[in-house]
PDB file of N, CA and C in Angstrom:
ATOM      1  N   UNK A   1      27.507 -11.694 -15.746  1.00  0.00           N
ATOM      2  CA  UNK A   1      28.147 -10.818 -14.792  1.00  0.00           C
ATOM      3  C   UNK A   1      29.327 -11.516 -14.149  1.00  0.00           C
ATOM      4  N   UNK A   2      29.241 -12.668 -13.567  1.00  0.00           N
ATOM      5  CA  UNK A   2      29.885 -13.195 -13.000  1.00  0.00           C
ATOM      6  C   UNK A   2      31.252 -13.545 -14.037  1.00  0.00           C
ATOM      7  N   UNK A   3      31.059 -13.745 -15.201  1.00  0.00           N
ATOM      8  CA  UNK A   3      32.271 -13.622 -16.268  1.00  0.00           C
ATOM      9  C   UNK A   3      32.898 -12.737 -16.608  1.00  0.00           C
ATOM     10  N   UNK A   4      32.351 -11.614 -16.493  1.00  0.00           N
ATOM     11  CA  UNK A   4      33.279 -10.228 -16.558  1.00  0.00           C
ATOM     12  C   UNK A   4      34.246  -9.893 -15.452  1.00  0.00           C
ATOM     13  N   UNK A   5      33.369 -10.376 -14.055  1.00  0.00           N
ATOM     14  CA  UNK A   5      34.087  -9.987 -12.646  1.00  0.00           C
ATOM     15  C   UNK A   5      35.329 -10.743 -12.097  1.00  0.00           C
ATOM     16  N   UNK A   6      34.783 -12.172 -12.389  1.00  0.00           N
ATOM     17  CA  UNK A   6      35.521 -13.129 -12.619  1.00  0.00           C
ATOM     18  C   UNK A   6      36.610 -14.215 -13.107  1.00  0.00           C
ATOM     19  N   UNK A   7      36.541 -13.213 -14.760  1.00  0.00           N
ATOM     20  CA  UNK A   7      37.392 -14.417 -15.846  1.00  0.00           C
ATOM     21  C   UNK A   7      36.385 -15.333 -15.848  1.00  0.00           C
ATOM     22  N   UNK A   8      37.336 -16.643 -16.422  1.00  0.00           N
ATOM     23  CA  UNK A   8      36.833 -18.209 -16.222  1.00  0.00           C
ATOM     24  C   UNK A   8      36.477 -18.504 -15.157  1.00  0.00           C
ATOM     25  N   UNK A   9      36.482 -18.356 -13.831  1.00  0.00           N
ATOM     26  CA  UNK A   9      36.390 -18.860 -12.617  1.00  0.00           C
ATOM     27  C   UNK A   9      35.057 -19.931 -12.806  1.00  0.00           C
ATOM     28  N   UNK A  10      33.966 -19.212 -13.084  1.00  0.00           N
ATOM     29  CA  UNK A  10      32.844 -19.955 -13.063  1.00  0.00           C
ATOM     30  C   UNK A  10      32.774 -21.497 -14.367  1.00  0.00           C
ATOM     31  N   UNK A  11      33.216 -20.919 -15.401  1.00  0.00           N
ATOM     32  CA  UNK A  11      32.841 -21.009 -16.743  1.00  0.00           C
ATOM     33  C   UNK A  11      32.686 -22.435 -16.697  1.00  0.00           C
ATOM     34  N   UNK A  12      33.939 -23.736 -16.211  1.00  0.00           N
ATOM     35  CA  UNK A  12      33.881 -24.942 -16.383  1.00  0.00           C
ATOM     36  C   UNK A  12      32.817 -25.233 -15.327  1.00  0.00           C
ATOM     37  N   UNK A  13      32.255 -25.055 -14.581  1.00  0.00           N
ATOM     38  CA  UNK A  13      31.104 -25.732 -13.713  1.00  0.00           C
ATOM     39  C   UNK A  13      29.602 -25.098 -14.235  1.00  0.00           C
ATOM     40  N   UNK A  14      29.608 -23.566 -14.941  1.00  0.00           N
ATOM     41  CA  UNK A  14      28.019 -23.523 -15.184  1.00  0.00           C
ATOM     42  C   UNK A  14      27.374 -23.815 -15.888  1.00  0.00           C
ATOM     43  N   UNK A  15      28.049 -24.166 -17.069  1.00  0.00           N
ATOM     44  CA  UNK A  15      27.617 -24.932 -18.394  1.00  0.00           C
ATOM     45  C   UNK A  15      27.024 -25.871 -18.040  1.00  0.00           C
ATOM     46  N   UNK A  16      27.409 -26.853 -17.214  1.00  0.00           N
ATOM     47  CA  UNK A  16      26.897 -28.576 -16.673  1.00  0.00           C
ATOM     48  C   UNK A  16      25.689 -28.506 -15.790  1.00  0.00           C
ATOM     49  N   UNK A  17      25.776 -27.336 -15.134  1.00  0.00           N
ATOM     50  CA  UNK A  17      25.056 -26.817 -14.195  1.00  0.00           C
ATOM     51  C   UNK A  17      23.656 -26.702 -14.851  1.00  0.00           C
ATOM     52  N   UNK A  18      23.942 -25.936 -15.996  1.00  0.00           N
ATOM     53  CA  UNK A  18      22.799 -25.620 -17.089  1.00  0.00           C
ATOM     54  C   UNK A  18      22.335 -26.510 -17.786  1.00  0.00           C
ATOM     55  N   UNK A  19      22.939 -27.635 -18.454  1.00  0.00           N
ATOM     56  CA  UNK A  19      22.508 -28.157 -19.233  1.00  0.00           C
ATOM     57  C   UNK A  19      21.965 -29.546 -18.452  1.00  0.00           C
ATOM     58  N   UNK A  20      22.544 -29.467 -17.152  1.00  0.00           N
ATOM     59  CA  UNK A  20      21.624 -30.826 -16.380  1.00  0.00           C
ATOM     60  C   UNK A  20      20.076 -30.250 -15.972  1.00  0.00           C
ATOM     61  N   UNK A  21      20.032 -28.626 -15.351  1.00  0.00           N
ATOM     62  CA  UNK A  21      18.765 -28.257 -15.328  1.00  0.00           C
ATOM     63  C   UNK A  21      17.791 -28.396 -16.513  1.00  0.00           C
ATOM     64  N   UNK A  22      18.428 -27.986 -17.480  1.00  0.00           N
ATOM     65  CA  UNK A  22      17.646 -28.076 -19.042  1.00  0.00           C
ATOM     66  C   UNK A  22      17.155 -29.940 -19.072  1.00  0.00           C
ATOM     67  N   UNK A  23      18.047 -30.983 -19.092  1.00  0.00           N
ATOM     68  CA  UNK A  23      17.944 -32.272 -19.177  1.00  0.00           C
ATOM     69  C   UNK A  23      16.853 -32.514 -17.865  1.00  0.00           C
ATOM     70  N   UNK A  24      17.280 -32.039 -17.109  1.00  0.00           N
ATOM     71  CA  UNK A  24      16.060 -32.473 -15.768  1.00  0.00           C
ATOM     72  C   UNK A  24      14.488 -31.660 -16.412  1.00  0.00           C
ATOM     73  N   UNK A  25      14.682 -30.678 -16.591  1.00  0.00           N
ATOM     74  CA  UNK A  25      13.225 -30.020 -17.107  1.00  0.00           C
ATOM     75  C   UNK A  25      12.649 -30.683 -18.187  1.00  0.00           C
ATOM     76  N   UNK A  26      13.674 -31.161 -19.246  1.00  0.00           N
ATOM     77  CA  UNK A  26      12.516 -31.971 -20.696  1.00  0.00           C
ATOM     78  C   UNK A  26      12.655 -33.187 -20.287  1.00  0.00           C
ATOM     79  N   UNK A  27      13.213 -33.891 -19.487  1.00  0.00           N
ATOM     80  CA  UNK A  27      12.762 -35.011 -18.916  1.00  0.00           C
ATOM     81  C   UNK A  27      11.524 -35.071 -17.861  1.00  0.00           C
ATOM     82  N   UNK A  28      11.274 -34.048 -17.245  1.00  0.00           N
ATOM     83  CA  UNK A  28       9.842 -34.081 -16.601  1.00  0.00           C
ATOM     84  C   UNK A  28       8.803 -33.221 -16.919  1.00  0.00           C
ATOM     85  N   UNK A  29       9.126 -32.628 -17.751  1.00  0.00           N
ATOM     86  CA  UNK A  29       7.742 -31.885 -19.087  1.00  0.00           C
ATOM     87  C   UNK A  29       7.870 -31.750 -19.907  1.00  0.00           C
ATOM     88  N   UNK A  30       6.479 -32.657 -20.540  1.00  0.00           N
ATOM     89  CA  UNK A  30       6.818 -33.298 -21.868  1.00  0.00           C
ATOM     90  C   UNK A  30       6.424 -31.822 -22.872  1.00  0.00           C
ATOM     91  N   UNK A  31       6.221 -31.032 -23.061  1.00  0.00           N
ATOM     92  CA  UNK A  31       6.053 -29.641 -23.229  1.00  0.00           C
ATOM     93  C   UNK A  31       7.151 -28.568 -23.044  1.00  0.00           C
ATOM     94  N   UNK A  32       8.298 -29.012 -22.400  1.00  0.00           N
ATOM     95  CA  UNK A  32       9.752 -28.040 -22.617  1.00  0.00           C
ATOM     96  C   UNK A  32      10.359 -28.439 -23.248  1.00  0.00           C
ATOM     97  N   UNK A  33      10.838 -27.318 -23.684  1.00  0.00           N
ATOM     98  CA  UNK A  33      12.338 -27.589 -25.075  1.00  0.00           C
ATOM     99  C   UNK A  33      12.833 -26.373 -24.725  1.00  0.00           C
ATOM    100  N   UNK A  34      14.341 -26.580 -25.748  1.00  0.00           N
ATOM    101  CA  UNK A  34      15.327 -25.155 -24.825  1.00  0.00           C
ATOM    102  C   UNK A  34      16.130 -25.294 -26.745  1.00  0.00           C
ATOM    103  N   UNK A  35      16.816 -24.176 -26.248  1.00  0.00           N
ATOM    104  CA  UNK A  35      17.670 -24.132 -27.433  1.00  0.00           C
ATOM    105  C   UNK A  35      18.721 -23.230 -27.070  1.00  0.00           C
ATOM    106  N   UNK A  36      20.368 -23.575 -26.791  1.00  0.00           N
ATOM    107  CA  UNK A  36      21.044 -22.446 -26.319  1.00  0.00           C
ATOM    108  C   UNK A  36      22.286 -22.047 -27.493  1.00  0.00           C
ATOM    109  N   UNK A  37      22.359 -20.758 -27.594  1.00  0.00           N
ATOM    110  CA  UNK A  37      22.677 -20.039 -28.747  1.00  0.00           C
ATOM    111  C   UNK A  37      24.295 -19.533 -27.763  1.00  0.00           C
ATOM    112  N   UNK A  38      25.557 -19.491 -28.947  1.00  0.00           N
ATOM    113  CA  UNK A  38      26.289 -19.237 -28.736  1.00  0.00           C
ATOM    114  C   UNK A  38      26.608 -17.818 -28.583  1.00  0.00           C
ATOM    115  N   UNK A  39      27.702 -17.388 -28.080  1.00  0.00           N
ATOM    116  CA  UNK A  39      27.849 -16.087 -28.148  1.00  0.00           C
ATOM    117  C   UNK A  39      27.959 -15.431 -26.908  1.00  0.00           C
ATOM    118  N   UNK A  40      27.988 -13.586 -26.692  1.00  0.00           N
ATOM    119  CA  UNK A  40      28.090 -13.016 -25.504  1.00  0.00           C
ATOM    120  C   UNK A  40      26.917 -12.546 -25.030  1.00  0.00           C
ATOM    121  N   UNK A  41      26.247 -12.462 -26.268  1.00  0.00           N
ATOM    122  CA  UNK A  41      24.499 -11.791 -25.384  1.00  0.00           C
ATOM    123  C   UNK A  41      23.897 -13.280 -24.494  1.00  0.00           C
ATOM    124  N   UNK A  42      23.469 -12.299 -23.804  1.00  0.00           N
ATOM    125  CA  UNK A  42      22.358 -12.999 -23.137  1.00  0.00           C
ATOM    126  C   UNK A  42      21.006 -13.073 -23.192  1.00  0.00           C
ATOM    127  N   UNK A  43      20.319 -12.572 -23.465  1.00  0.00           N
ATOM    128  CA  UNK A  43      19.080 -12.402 -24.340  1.00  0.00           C
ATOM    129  C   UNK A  43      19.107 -11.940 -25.966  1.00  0.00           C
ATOM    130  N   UNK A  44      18.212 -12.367 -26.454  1.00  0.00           N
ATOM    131  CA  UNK A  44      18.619 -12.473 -27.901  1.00  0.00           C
ATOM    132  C   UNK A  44      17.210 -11.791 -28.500  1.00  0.00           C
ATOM    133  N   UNK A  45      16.027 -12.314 -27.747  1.00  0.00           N
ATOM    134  CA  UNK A  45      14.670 -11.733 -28.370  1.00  0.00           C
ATOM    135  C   UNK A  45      14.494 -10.233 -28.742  1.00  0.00           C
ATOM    136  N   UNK A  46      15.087  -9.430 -28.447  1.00  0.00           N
ATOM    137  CA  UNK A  46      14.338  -7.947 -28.681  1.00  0.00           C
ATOM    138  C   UNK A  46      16.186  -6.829 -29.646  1.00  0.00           C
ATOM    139  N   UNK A  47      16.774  -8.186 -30.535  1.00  0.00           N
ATOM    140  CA  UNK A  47      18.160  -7.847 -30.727  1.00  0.00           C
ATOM    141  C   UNK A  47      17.569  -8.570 -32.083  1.00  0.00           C
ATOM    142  N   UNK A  48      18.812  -7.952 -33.290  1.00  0.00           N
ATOM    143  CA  UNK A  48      18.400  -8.296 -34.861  1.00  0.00           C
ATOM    144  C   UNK A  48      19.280  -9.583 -34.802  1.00  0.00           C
ATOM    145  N   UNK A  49      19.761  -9.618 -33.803  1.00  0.00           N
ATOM    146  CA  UNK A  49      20.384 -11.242 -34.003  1.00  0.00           C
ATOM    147  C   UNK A  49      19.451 -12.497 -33.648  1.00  0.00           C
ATOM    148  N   UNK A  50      18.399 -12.150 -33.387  1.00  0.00           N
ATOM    149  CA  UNK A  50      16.782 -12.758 -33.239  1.00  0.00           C
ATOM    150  C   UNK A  50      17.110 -13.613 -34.706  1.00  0.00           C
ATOM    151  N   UNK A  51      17.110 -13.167 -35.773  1.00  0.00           N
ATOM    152  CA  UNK A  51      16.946 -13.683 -37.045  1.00  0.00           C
ATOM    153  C   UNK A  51      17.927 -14.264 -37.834  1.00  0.00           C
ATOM    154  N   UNK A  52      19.593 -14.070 -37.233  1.00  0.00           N
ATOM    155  CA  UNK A  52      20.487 -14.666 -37.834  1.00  0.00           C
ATOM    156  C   UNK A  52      21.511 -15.877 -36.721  1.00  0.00           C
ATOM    157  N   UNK A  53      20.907 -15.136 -35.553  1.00  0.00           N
ATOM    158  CA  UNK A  53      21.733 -16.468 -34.941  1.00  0.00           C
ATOM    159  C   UNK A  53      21.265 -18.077 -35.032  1.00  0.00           C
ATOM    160  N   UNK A  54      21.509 -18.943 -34.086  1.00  0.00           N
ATOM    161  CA  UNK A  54      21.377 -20.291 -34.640  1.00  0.00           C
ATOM    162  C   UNK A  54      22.212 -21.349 -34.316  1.00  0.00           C
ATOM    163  N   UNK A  55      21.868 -22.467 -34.199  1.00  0.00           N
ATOM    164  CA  UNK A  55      22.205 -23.772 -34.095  1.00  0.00           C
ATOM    165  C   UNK A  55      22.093 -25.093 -34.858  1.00  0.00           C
ATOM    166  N   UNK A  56      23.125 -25.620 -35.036  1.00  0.00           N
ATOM    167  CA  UNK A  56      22.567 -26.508 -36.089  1.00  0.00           C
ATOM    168  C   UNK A  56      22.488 -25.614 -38.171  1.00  0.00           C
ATOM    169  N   UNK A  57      22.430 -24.422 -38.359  1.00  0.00           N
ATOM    170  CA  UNK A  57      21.619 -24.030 -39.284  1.00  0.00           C
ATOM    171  C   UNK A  57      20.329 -23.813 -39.186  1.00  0.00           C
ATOM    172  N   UNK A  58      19.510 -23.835 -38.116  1.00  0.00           N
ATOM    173  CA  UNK A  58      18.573 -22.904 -37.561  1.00  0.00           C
ATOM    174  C   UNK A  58      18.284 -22.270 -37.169  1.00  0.00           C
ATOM    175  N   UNK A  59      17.963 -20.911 -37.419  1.00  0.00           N
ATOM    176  CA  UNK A  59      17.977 -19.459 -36.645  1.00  0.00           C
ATOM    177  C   UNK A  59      16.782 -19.596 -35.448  1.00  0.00           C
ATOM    178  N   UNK A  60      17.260 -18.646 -34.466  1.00  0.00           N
ATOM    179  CA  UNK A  60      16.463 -18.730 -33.375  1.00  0.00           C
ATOM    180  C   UNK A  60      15.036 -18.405 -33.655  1.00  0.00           C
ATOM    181  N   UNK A  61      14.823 -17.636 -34.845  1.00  0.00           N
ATOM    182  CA  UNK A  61      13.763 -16.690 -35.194  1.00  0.00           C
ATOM    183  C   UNK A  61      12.651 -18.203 -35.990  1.00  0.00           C
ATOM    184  N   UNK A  62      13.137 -18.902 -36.932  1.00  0.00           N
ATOM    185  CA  UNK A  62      12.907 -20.128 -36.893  1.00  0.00           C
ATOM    186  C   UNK A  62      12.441 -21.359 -35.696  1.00  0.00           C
ATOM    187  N   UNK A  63      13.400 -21.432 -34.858  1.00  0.00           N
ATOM    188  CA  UNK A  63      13.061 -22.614 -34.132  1.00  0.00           C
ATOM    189  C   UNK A  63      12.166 -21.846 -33.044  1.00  0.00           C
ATOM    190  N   UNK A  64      11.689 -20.267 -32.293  1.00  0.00           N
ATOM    191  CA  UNK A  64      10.825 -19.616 -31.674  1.00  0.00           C
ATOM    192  C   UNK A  64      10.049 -19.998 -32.808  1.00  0.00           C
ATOM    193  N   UNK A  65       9.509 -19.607 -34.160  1.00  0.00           N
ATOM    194  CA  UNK A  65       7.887 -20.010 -34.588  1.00  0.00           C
ATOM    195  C   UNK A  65       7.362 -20.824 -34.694  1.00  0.00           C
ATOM    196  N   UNK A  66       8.757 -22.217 -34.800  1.00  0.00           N
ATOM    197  CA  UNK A  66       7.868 -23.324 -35.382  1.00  0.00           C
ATOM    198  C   UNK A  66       7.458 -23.405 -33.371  1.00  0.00           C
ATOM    199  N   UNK A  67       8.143 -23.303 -32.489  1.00  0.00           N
ATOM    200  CA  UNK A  67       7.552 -23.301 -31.133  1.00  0.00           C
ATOM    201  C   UNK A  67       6.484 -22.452 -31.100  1.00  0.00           C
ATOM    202  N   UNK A  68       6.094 -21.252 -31.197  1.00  0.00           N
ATOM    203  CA  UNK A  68       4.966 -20.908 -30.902  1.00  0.00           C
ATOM    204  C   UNK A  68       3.678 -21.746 -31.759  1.00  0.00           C
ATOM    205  N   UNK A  69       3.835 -21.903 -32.945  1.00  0.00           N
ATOM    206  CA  UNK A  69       2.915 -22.593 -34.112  1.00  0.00           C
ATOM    207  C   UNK A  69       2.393 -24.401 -33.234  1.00  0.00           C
ATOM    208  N   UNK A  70       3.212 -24.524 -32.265  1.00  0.00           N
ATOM    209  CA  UNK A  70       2.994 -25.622 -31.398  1.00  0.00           C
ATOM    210  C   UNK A  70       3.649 -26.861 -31.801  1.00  0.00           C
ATOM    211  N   UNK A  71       4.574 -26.693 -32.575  1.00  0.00           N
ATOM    212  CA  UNK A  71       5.491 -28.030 -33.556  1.00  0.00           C
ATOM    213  C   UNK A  71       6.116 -28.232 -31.951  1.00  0.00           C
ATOM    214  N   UNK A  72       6.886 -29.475 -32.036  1.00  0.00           N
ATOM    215  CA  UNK A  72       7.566 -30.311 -30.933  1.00  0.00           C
ATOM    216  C   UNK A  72       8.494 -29.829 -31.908  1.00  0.00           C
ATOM    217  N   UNK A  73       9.758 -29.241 -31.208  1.00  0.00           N
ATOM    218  CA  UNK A  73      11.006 -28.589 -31.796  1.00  0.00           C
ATOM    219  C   UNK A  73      12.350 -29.273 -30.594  1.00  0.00           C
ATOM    220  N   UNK A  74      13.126 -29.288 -31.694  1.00  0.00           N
ATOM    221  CA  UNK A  74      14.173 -30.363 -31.052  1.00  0.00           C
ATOM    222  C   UNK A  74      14.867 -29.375 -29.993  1.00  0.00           C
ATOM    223  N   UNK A  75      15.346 -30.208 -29.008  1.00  0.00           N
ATOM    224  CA  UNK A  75      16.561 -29.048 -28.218  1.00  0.00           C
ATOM    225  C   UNK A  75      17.632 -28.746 -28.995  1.00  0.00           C
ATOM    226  N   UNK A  76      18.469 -28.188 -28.966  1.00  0.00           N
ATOM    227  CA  UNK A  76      19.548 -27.423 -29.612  1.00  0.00           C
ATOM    228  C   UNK A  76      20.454 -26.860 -28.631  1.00  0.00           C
ATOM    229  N   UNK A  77      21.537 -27.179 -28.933  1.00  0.00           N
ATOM    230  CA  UNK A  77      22.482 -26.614 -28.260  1.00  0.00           C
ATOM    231  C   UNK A  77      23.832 -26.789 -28.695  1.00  0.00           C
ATOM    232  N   UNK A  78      24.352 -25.065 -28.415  1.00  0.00           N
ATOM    233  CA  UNK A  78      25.806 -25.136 -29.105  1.00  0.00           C
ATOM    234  C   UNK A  78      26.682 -25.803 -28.881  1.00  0.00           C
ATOM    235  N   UNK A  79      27.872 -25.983 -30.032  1.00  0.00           N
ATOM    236  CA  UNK A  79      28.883 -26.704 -29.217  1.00  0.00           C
ATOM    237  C   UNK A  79      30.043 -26.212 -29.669  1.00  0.00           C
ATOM    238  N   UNK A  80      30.283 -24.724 -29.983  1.00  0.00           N
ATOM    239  CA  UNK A  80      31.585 -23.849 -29.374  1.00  0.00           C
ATOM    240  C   UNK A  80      30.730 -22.740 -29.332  1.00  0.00           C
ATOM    241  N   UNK A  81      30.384 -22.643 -28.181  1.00  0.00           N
ATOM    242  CA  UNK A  81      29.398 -21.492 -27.402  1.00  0.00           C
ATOM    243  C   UNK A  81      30.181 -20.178 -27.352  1.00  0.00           C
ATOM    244  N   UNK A  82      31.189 -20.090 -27.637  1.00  0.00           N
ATOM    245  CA  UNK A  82      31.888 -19.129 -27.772  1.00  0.00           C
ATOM    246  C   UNK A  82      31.325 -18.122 -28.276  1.00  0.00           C
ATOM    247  N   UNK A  83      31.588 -18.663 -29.840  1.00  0.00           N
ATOM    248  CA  UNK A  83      30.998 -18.157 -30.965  1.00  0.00           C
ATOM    249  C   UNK A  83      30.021 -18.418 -31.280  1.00  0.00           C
ATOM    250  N   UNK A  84      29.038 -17.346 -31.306  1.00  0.00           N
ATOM    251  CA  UNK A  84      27.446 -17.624 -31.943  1.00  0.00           C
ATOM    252  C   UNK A  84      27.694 -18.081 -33.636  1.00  0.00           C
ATOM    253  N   UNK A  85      27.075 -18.795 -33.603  1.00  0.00           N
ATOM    254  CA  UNK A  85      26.874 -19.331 -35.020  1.00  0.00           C
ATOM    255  C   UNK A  85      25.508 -18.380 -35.713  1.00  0.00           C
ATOM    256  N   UNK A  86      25.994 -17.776 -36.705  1.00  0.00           N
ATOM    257  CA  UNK A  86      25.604 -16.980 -37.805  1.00  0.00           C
ATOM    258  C   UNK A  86      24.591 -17.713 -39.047  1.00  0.00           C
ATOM    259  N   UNK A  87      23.954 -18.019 -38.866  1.00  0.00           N
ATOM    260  CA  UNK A  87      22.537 -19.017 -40.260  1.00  0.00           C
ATOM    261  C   UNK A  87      22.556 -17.957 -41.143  1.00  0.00           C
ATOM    262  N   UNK A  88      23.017 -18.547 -42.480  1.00  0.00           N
ATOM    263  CA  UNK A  88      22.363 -17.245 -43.676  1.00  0.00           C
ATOM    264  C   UNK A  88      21.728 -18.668 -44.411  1.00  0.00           C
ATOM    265  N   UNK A  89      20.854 -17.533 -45.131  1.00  0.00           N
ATOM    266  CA  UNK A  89      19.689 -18.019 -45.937  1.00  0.00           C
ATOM    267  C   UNK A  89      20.303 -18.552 -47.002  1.00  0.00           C
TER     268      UNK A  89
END
């Protein structure tokens, strides 16, 4: 919201903002992991881009099962968040 209303205003401070909360959280539970997906959505779970977006070459739909299945799954995170990165098979 605040990017639509705004422009950039926010953009260079919330990223850091985010990714120090994320670094503070898997540094004090050993049980969190995060994975942040590029792009304009903001939720991704209940969208067909569930299965093709991705990081690294891992789709979200991927790195959510091997997490539910209880695997220790690496963090992930984009790095031109811009653009969601697209995984094909």
């Amino acid at each position: 919201y605040g990017f639509s209303v705004f422009g950039d205003f926010f953009a260079p401070s919330w990223d850091k903002v985010m990714y120090t909360n994320l670094d503070g959280l898997d540094a004090t539970h050993e049980n969190f992991s995060s994975m942040v997906v590029g792009g304009k959505s903001h939720t991704i779970l209940a969208s067909p881009e569930f299965y093709t977006y991705g990081v690294d070459g891992m789709t979200v739909r991927d790195w959510f099962t091997a997490l539910l299945a209880g695997e220790k799954v690496e963090n992930l995170r984009c790095t031109d968040c811009v653009e969601a990165e697209v995984v094909t098979p």
